[in-house]
C-alpha atoms as a PDB file:
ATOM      1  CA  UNK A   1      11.142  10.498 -13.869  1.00  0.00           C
ATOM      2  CA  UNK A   2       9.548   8.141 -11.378  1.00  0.00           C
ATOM      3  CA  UNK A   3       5.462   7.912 -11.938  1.00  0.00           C
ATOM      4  CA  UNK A   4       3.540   6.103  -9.419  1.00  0.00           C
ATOM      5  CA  UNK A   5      -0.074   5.117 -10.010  1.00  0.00           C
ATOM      6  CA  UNK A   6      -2.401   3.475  -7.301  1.00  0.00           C
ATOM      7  CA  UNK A   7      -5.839   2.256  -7.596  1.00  0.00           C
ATOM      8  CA  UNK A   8      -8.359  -0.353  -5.716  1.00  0.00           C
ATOM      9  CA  UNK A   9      -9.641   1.878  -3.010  1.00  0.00           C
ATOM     10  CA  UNK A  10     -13.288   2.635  -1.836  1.00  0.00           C
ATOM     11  CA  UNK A  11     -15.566   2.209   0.876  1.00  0.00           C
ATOM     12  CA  UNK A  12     -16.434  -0.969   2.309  1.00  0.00           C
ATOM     13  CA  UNK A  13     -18.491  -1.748   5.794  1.00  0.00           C
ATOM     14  CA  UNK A  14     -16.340  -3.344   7.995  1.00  0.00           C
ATOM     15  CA  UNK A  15     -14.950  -6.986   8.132  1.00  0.00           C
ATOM     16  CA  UNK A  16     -14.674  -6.377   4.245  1.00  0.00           C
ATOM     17  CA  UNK A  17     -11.774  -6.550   1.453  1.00  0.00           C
ATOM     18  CA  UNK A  18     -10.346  -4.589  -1.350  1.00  0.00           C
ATOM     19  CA  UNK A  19      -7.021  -5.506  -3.346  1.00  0.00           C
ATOM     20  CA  UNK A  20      -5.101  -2.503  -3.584  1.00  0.00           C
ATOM     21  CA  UNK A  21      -2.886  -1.773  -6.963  1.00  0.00           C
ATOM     22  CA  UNK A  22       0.288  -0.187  -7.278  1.00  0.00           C
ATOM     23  CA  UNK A  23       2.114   0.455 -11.224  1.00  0.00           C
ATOM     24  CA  UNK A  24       5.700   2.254 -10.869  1.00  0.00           C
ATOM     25  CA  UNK A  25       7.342   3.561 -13.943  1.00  0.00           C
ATOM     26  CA  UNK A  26      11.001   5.365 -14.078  1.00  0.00           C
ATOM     27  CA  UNK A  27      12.706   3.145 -11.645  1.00  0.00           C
ATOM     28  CA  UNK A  28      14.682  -0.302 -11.812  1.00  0.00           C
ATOM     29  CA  UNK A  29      11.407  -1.911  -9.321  1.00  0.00           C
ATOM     30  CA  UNK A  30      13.050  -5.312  -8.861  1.00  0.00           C
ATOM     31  CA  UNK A  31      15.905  -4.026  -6.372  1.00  0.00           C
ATOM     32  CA  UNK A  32      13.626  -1.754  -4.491  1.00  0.00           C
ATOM     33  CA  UNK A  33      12.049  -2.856  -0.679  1.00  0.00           C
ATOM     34  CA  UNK A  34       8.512  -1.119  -1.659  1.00  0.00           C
ATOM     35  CA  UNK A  35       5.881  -0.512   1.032  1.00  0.00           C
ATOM     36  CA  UNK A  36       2.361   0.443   1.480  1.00  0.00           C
ATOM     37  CA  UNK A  37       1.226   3.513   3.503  1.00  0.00           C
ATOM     38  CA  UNK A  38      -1.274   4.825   5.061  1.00  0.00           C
ATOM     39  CA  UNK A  39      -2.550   8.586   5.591  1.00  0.00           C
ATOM     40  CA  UNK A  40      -5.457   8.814   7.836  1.00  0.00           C
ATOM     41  CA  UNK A  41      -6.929  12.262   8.014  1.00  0.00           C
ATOM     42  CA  UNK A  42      -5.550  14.290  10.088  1.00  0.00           C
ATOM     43  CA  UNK A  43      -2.650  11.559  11.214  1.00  0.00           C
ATOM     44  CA  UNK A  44       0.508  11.512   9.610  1.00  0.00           C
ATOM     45  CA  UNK A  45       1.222   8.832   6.975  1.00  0.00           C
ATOM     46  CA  UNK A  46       2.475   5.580   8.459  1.00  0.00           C
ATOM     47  CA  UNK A  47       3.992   2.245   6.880  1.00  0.00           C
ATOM     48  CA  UNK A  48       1.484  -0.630   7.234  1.00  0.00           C
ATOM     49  CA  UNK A  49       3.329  -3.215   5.382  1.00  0.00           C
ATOM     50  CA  UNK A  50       7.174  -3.653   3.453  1.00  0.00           C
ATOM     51  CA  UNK A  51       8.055  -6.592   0.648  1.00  0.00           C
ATOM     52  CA  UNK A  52      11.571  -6.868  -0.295  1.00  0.00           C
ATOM     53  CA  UNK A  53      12.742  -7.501  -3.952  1.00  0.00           C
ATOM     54  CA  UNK A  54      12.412 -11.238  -3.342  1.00  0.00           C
ATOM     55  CA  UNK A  55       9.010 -11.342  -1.573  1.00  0.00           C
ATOM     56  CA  UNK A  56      10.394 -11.234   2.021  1.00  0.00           C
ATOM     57  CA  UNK A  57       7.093  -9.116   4.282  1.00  0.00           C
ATOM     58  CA  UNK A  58       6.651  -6.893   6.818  1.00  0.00           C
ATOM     59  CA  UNK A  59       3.536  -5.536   8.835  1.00  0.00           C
ATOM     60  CA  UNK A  60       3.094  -3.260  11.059  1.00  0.00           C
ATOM     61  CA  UNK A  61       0.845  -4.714  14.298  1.00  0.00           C
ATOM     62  CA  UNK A  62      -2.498  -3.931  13.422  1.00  0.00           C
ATOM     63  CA  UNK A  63      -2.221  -5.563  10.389  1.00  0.00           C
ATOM     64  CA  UNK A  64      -0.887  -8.768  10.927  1.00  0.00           C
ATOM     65  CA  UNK A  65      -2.989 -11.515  10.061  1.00  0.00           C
ATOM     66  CA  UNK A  66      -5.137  -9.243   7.529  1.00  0.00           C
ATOM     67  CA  UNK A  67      -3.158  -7.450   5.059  1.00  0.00           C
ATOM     68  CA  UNK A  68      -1.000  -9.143   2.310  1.00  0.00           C
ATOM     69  CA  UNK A  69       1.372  -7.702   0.407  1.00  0.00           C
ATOM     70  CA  UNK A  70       3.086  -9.285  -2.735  1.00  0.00           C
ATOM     71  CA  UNK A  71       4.378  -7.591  -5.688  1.00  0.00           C
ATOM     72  CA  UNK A  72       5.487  -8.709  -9.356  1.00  0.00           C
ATOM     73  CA  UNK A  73       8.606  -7.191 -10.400  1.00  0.00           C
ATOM     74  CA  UNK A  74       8.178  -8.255 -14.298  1.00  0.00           C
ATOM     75  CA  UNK A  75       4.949  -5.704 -14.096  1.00  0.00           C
ATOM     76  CA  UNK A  76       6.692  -3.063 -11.330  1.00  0.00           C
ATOM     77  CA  UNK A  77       3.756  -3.703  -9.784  1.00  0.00           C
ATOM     78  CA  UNK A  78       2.679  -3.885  -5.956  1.00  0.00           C
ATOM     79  CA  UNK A  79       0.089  -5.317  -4.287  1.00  0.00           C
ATOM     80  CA  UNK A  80      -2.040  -5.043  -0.985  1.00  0.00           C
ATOM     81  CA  UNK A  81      -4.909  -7.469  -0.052  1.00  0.00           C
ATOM     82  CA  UNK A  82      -6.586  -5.862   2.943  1.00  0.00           C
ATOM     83  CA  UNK A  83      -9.039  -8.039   4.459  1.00  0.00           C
ATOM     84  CA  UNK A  84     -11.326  -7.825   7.504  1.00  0.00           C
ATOM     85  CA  UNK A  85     -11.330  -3.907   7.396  1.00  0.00           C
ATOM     86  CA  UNK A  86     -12.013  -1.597  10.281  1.00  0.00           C
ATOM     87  CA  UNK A  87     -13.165   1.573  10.218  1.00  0.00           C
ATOM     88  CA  UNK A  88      -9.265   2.577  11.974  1.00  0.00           C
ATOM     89  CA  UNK A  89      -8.188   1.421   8.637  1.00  0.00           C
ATOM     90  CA  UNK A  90      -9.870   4.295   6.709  1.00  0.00           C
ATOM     91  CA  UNK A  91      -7.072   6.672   4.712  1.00  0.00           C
ATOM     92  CA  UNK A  92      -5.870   7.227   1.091  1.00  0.00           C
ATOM     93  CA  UNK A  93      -3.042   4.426   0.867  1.00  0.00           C
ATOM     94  CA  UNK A  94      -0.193   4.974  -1.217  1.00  0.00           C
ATOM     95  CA  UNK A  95       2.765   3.277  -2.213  1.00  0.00           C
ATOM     96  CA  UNK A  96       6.507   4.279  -2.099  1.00  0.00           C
ATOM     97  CA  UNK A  97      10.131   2.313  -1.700  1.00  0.00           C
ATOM     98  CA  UNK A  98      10.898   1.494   2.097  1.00  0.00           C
ATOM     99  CA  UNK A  99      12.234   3.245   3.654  1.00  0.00           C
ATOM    100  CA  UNK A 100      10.970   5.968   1.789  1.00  0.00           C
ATOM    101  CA  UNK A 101      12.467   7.441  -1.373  1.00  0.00           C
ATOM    102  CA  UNK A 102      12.715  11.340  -2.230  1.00  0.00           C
ATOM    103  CA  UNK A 103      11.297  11.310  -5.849  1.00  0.00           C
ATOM    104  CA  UNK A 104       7.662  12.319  -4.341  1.00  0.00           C
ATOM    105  CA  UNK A 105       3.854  10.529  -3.952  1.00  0.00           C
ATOM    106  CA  UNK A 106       1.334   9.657  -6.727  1.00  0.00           C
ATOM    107  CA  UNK A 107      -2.536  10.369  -5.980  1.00  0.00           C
ATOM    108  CA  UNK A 108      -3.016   7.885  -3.896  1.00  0.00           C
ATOM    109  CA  UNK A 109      -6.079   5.700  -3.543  1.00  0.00           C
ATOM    110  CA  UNK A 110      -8.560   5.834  -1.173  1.00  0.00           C
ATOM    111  CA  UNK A 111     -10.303   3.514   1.181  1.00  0.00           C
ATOM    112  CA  UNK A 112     -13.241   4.442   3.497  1.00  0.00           C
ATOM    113  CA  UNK A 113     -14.769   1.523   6.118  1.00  0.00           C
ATOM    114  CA  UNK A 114     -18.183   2.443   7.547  1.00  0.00           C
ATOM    115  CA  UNK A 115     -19.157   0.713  10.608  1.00  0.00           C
END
């Protein structure tokens, strides 16, 4: 059974950070593209970044230039710096393979940016 725990959100003011946290249990992590997503409310959720099982990233637009993501495989963990947060960037954040896989979402952690 696949278990997915994230953590690291809260709320910021803008033009601030957080390192998001992501812990996967149940699944053979190294092989796996994993992304981040985000859910803002009342939007649908949407990929904001993609790392491959050798470190290779993807972002979507907005991002660029102020999320990282990076993982380490030996912990099946992933991991999202998000820097120079808008308030556009508010959402719970959650992480799944990419594209995604069928086994479900954890909790999900949240991240709020006043202005």
């Amino acid at each position: 059974q696949v278990h997915v725990v994230e953590s690291g959100g809260g709320l910021v003011q803008a033009g601030g950070s957080l390192s998001l946290s992501c812990v996967v249990s149940g699944i053979n992590f190294g092989v796996y593209t994993m992304g981040w997503y985000r859910q803002a409310p009342g939007s649908q959720r949407e990929m904001v970044a993609a790392i491959n099982g050798i470190g290779g990233a993807i972002y979507a637009d907005p991002e660029k230039g102020r999320f990282t993501i990076t993982r380490n495989n030996a912990k099946k963990a992933l991991y999202l710096q998000v820097n120079s947060l808008k308030p556009e960037d508010t959402g719970v954040y959650y992480c799944n393979t990419y594209p995604i896989a069928d086994w479900g979402w954890g909790q999900g952690t949240q991240v709020t940016v006043s202005s």
